[in-house]
C-alpha atoms as a PDB file:
ATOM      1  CA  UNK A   1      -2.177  24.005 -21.359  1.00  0.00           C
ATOM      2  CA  UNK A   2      -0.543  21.718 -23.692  1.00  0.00           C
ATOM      3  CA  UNK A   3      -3.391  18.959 -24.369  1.00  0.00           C
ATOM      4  CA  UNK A   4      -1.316  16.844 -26.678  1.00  0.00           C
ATOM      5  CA  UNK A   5      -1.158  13.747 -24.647  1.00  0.00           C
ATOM      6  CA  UNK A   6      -1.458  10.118 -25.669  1.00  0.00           C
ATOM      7  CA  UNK A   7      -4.794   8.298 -24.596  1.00  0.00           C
ATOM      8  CA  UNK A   8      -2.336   6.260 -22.009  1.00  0.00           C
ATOM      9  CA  UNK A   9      -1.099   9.236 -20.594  1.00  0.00           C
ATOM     10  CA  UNK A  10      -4.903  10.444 -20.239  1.00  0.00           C
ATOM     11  CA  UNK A  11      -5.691   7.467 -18.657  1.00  0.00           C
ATOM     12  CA  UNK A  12      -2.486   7.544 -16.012  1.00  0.00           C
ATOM     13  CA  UNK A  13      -3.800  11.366 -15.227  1.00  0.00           C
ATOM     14  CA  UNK A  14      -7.803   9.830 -14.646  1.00  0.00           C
ATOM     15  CA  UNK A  15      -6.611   7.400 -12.246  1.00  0.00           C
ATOM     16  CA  UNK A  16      -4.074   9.787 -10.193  1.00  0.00           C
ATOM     17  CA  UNK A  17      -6.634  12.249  -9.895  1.00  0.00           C
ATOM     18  CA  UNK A  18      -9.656   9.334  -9.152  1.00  0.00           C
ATOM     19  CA  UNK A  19      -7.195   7.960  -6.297  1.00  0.00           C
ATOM     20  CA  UNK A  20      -6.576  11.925  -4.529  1.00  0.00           C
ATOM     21  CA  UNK A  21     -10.313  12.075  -4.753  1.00  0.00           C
ATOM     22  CA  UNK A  22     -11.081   9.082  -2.809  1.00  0.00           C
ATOM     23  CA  UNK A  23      -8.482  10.018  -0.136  1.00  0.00           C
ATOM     24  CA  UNK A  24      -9.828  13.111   0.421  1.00  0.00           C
ATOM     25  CA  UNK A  25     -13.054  11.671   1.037  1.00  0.00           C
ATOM     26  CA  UNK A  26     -11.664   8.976   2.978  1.00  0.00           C
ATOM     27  CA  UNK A  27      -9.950  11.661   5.527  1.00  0.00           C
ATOM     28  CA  UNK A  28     -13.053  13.765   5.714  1.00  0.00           C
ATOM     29  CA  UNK A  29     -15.368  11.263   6.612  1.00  0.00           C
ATOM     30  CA  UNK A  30     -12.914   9.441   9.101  1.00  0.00           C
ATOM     31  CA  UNK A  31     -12.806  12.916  10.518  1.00  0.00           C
ATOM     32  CA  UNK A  32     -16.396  13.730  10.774  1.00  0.00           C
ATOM     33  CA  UNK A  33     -16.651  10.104  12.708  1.00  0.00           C
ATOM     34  CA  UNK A  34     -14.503  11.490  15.240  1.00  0.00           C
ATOM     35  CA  UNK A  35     -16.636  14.279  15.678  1.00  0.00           C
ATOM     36  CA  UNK A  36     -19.929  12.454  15.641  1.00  0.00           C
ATOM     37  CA  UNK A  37     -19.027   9.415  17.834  1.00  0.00           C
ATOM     38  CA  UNK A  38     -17.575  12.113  20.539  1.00  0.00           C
ATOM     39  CA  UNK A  39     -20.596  13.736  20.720  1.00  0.00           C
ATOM     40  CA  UNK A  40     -22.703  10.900  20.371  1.00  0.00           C
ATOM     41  CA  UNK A  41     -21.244   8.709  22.952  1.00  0.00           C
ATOM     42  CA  UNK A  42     -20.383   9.352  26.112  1.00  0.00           C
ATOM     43  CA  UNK A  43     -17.984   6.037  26.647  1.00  0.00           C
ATOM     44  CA  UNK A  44     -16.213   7.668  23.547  1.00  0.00           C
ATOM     45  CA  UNK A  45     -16.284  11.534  24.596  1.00  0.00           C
ATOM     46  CA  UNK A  46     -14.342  10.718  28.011  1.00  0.00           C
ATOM     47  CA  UNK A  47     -12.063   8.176  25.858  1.00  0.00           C
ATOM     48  CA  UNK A  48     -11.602  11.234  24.051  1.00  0.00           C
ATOM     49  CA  UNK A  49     -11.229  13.313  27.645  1.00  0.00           C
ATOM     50  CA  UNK A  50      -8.895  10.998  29.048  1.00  0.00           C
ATOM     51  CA  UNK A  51      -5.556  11.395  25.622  1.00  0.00           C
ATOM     52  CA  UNK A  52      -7.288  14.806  24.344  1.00  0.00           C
ATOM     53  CA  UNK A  53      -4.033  15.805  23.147  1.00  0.00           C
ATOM     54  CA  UNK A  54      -3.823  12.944  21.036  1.00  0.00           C
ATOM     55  CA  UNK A  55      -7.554  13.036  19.930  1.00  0.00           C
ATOM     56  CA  UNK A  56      -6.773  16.744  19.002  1.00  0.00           C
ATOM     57  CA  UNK A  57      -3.896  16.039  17.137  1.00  0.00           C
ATOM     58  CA  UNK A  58      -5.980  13.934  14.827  1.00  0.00           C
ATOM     59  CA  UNK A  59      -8.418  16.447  14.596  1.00  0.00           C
ATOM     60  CA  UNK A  60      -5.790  18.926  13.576  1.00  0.00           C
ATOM     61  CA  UNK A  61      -3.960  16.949  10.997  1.00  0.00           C
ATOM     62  CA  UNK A  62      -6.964  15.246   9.097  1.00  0.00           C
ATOM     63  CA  UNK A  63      -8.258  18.883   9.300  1.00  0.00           C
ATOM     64  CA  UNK A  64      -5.646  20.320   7.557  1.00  0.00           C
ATOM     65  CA  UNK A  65      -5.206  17.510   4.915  1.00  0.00           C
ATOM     66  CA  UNK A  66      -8.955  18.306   4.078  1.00  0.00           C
ATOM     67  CA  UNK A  67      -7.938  21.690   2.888  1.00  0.00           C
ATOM     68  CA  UNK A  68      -4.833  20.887   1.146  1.00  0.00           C
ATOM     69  CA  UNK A  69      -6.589  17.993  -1.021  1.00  0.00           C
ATOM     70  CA  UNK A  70      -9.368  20.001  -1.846  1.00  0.00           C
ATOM     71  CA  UNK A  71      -6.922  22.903  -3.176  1.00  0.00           C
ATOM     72  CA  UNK A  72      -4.664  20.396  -4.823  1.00  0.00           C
ATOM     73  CA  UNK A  73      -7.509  19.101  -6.590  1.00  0.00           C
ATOM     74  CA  UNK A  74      -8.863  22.304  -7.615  1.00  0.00           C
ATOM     75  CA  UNK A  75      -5.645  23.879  -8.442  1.00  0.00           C
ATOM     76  CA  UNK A  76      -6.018  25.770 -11.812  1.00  0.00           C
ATOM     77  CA  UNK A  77      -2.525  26.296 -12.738  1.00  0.00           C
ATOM     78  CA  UNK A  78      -1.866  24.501 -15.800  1.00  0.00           C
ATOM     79  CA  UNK A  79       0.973  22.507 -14.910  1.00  0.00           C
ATOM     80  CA  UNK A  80      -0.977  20.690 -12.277  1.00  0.00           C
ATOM     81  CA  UNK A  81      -2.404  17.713 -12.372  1.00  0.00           C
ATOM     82  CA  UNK A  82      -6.270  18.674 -11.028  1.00  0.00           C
ATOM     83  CA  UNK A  83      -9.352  18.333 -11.751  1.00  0.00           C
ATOM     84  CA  UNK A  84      -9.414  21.159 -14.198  1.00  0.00           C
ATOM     85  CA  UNK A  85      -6.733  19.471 -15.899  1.00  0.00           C
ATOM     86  CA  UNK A  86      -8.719  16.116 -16.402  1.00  0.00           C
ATOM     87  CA  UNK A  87     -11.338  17.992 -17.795  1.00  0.00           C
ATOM     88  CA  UNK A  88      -9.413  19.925 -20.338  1.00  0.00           C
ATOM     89  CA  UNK A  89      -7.820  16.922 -21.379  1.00  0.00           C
ATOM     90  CA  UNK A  90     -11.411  15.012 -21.751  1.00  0.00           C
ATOM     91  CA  UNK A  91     -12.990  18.020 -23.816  1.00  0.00           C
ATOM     92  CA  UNK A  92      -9.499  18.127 -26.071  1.00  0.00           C
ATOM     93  CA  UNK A  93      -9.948  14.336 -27.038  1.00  0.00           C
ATOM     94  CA  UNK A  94     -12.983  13.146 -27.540  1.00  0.00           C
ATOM     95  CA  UNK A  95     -11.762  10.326 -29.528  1.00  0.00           C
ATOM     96  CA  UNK A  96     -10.775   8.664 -26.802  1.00  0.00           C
ATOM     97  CA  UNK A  97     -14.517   8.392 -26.270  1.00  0.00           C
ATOM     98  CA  UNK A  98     -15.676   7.395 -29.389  1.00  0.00           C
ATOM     99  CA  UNK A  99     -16.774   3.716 -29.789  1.00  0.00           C
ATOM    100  CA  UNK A 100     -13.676   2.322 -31.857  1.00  0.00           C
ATOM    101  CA  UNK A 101     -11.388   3.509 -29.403  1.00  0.00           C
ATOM    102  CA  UNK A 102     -14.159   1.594 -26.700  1.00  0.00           C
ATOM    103  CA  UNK A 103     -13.880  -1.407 -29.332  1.00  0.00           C
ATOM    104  CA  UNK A 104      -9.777  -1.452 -29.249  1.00  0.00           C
ATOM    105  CA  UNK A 105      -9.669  -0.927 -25.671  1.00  0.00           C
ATOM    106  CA  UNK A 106     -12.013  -3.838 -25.076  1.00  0.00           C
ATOM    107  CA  UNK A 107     -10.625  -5.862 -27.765  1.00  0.00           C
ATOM    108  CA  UNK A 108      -6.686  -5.848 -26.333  1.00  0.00           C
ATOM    109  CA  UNK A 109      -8.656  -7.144 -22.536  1.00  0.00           C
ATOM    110  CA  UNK A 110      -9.780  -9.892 -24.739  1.00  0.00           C
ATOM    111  CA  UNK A 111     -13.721  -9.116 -24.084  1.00  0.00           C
ATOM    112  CA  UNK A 112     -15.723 -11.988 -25.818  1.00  0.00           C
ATOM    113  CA  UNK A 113     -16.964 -10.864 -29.260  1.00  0.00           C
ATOM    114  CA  UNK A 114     -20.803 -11.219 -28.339  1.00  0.00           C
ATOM    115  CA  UNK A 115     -20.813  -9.325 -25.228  1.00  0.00           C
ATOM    116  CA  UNK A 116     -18.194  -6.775 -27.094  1.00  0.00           C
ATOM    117  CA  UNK A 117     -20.827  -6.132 -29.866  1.00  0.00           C
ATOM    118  CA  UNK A 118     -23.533  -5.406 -27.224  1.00  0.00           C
ATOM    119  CA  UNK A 119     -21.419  -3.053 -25.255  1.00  0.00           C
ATOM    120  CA  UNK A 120     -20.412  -1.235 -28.244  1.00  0.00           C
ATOM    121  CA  UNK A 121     -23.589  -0.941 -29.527  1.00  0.00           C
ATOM    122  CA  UNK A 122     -25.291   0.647 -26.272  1.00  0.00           C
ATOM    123  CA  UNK A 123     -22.463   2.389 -25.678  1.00  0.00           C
ATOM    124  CA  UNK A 124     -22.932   6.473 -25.434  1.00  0.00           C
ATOM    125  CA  UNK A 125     -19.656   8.063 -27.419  1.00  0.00           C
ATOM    126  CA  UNK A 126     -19.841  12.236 -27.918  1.00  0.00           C
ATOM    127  CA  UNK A 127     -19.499  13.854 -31.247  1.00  0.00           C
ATOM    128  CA  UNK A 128     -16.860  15.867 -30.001  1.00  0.00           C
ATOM    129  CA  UNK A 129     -16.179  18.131 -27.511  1.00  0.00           C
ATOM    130  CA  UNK A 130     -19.237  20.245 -27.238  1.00  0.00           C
ATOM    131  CA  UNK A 131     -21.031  16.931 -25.998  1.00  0.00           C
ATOM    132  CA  UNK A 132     -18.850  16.920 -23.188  1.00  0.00           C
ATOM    133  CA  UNK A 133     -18.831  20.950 -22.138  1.00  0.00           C
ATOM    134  CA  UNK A 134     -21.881  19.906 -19.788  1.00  0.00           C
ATOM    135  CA  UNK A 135     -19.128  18.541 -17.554  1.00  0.00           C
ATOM    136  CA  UNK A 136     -17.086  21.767 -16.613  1.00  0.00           C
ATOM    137  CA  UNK A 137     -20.934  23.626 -16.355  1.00  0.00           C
ATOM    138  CA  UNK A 138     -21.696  20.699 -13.420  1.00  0.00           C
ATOM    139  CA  UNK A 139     -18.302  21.887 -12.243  1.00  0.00           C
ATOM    140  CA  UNK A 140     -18.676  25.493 -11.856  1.00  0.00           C
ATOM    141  CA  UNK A 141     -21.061  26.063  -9.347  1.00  0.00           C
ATOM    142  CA  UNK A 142     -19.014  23.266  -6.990  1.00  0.00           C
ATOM    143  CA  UNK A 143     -15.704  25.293  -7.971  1.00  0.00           C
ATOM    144  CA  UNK A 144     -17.042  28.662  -6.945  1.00  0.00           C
ATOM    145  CA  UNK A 145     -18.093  27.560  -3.403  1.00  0.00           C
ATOM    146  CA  UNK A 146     -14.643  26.325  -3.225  1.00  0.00           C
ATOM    147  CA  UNK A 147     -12.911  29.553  -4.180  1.00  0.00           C
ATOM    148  CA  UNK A 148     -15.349  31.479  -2.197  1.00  0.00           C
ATOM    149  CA  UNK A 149     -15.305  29.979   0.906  1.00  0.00           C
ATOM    150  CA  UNK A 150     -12.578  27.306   1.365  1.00  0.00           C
ATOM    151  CA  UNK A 151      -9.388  28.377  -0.789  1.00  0.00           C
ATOM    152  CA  UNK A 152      -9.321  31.732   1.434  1.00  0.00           C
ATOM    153  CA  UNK A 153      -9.606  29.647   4.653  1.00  0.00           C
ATOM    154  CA  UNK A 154      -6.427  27.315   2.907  1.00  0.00           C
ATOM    155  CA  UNK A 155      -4.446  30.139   1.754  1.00  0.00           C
ATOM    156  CA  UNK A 156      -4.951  32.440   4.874  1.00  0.00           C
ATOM    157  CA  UNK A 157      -4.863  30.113   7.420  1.00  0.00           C
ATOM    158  CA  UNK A 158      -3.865  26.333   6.631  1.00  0.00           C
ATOM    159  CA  UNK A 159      -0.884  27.261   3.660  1.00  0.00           C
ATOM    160  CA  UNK A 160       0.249  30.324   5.357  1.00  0.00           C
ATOM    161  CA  UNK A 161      -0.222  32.751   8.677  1.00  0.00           C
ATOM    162  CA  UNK A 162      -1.119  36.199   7.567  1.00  0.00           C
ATOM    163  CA  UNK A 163      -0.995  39.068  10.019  1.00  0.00           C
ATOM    164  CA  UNK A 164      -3.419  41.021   7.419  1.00  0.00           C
ATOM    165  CA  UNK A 165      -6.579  38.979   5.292  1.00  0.00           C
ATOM    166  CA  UNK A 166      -9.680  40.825   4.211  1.00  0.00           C
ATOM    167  CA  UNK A 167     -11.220  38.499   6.758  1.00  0.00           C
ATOM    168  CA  UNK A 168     -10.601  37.406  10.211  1.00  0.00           C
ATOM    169  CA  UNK A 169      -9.936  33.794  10.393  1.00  0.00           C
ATOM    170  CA  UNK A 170     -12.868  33.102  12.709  1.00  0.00           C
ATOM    171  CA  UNK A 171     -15.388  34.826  10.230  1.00  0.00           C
ATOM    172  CA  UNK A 172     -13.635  32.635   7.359  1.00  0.00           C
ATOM    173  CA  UNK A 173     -14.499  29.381   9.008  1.00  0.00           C
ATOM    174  CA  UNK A 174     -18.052  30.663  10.108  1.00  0.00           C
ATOM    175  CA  UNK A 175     -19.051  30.252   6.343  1.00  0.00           C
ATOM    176  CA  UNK A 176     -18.254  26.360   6.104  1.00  0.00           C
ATOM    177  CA  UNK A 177     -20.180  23.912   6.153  1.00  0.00           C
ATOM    178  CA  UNK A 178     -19.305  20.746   6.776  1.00  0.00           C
ATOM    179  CA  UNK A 179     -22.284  18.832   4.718  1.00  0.00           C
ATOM    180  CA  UNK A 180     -21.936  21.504   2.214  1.00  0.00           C
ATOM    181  CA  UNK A 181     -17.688  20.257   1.755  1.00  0.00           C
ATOM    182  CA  UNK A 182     -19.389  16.336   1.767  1.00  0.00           C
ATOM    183  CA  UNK A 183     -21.484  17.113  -0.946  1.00  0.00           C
ATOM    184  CA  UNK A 184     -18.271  19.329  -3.160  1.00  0.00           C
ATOM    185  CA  UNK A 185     -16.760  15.962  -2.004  1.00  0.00           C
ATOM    186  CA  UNK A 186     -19.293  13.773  -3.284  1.00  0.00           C
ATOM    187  CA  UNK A 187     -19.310  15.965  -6.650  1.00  0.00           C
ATOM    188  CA  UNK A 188     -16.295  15.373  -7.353  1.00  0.00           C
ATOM    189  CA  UNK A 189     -16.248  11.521  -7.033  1.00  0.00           C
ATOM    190  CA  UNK A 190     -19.111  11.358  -9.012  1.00  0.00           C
ATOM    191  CA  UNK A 191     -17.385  13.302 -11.786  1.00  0.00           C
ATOM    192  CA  UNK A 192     -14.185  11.304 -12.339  1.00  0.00           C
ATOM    193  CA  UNK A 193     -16.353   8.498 -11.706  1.00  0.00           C
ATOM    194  CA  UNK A 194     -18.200   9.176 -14.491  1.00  0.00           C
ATOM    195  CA  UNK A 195     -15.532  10.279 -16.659  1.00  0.00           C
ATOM    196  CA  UNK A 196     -13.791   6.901 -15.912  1.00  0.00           C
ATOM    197  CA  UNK A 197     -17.228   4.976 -16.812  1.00  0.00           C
ATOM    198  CA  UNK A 198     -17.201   6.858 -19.813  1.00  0.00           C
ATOM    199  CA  UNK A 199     -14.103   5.650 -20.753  1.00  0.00           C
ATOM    200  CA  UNK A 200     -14.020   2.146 -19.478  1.00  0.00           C
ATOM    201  CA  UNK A 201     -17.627   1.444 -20.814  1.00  0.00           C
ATOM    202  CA  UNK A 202     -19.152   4.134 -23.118  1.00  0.00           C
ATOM    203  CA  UNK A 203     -21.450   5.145 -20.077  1.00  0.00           C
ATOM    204  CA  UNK A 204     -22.871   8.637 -20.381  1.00  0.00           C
ATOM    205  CA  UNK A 205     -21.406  10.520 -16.807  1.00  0.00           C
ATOM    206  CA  UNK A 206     -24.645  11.644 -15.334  1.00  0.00           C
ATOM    207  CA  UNK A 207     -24.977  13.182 -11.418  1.00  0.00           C
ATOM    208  CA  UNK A 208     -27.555  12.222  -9.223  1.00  0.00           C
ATOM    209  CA  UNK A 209     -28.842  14.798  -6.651  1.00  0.00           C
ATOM    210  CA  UNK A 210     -26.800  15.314  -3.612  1.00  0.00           C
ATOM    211  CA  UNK A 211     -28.431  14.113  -0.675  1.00  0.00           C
ATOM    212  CA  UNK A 212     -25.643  12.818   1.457  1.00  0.00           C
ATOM    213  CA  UNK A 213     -27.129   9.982   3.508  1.00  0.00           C
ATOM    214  CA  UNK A 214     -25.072   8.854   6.555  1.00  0.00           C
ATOM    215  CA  UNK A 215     -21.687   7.322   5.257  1.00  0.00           C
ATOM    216  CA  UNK A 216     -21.104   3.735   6.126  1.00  0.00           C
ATOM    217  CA  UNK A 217     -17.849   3.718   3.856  1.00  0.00           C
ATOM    218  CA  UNK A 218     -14.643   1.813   4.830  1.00  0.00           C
ATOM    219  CA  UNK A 219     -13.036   4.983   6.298  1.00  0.00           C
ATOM    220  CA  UNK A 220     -16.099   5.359   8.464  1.00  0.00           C
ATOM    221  CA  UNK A 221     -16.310   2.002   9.504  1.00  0.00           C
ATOM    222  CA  UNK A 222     -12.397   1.642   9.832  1.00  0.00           C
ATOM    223  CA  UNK A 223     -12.899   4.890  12.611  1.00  0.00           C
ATOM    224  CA  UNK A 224     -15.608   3.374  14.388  1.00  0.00           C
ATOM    225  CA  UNK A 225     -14.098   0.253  14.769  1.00  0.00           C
ATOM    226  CA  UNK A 226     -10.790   1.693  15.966  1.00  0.00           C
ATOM    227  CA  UNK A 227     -12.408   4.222  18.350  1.00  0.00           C
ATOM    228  CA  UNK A 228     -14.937   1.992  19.898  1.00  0.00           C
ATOM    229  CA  UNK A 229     -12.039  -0.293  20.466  1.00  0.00           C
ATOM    230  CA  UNK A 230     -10.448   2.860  22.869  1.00  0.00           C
ATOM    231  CA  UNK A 231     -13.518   3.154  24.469  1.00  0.00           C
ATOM    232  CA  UNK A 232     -13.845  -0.409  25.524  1.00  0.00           C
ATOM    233  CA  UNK A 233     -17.005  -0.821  23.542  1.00  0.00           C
ATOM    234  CA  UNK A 234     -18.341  -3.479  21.192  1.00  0.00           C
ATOM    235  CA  UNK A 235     -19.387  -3.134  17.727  1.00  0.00           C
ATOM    236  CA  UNK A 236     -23.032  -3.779  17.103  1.00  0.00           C
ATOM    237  CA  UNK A 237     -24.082  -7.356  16.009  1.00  0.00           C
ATOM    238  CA  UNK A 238     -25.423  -5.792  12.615  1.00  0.00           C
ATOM    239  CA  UNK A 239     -22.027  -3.702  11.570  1.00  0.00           C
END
């Protein structure tokens, strides 16, 4: 991979990659709203009964967008702008880390000069890139269950319809699990996240153990509100 880019290229690449993170998480946890509030509620489930077609269509397509994102974002080639890619280009420049380039960056936003000297000074900058190598060894694990599990389901299945896999299809999709894809999910936000912390603020990325607590995001709320709307329900007082 060519990793001579300019830190504003870096920076365009962190922020594509940040925003096809978020809308993957977005679709899967509108989707696993669906599937809760249909089996939750029974206003909702014959809602659901009454336009299954349509309900299934959803299913279908947000689905199949799960499995696309997630191989987009893990893609490997080098030409592709993944998460792999992000991470290359953060271990080939650490200087964009470092707390002068913090200091410029800060300076041209106009950042008042005592709160600038603070931040600079508590700011966490690596030596170079073997303080950042911890970040593709946080990656690994996340990126095998991902080519163990899901890639074959997205190449075999989802990409393409092959008469011949090493698998059938059902046994493929036996081995998900759909907290286990919230938490690879959750990973990965909290890894751009961090890297863009890093950058913005000289914040040392660090990942908290995944626990993944009910959502209560916007996309969660957004499907709540819309389905509970086609049931003829209201929303609670407290939501």
């Amino acid at each position: 991979m060519n990793s001579a880019i300019t830190e504003q290229e870096f920076w365009e690449h962190l922020q594509s990659v940040s925003a096809e993170v978020d809308d993957a998480i977005a679709v899967f946890h509108t989707y696993e709203e669906i599937l809760r509030l249909g089996s939750e509620d029974d206003a909702v489930f014959r809602a659901f009964n009454a336009n299954a077609m349509f309900w299934n269509v959803q299913k279908v397509c947000l689905q199949t967008t799960i499995f696309v994102a997630l191989n987009r974002l893990f893609e490997t080639d080098a030409n592709a702008l993944s998460i792999h890619r992000i991470l290359n280009e953060t271990l080939a420049h650490p200087e964009f880390f470092s707390k002068d380039a913090l200091r410029k960056r800060k300076i041209d936003l106009k950042i008042e000069l005592e709160y600038l000297d603070a931040l600079i000074d508590q700011a966490w900058a690596p030596a170079d890139a073997s303080g950042l190598r911890y970040l593709k060894k946080e990656l690994k694990p996340q990126f095998h269950k991902f080519t163990e599990i899901y890639q074959p389901i997205r190449h075999s299945y989802y990409a393409h319809r092959l008469l011949q896999t090493d698998k059938p299809v059902a046994e493929l999709f036996s081995l998900t699990n759909r907290n286990e894809l919230g938490k690879i999910l959750d990973f990965l936000h909290q890894l751009v996240q961090g890297i863009w912390h890093l950058y913005q603020n000289g914040m040392k990325p660090e990942f908290r153990t995944q626990d993944i607590p009910k959502n209560d995001s916007e996309a969660t709320r957004s499907a709540r509100e819309v389905i509970n709307k086609v049931a003829g329900l209201q929303p609670a007082l407290d939501e």
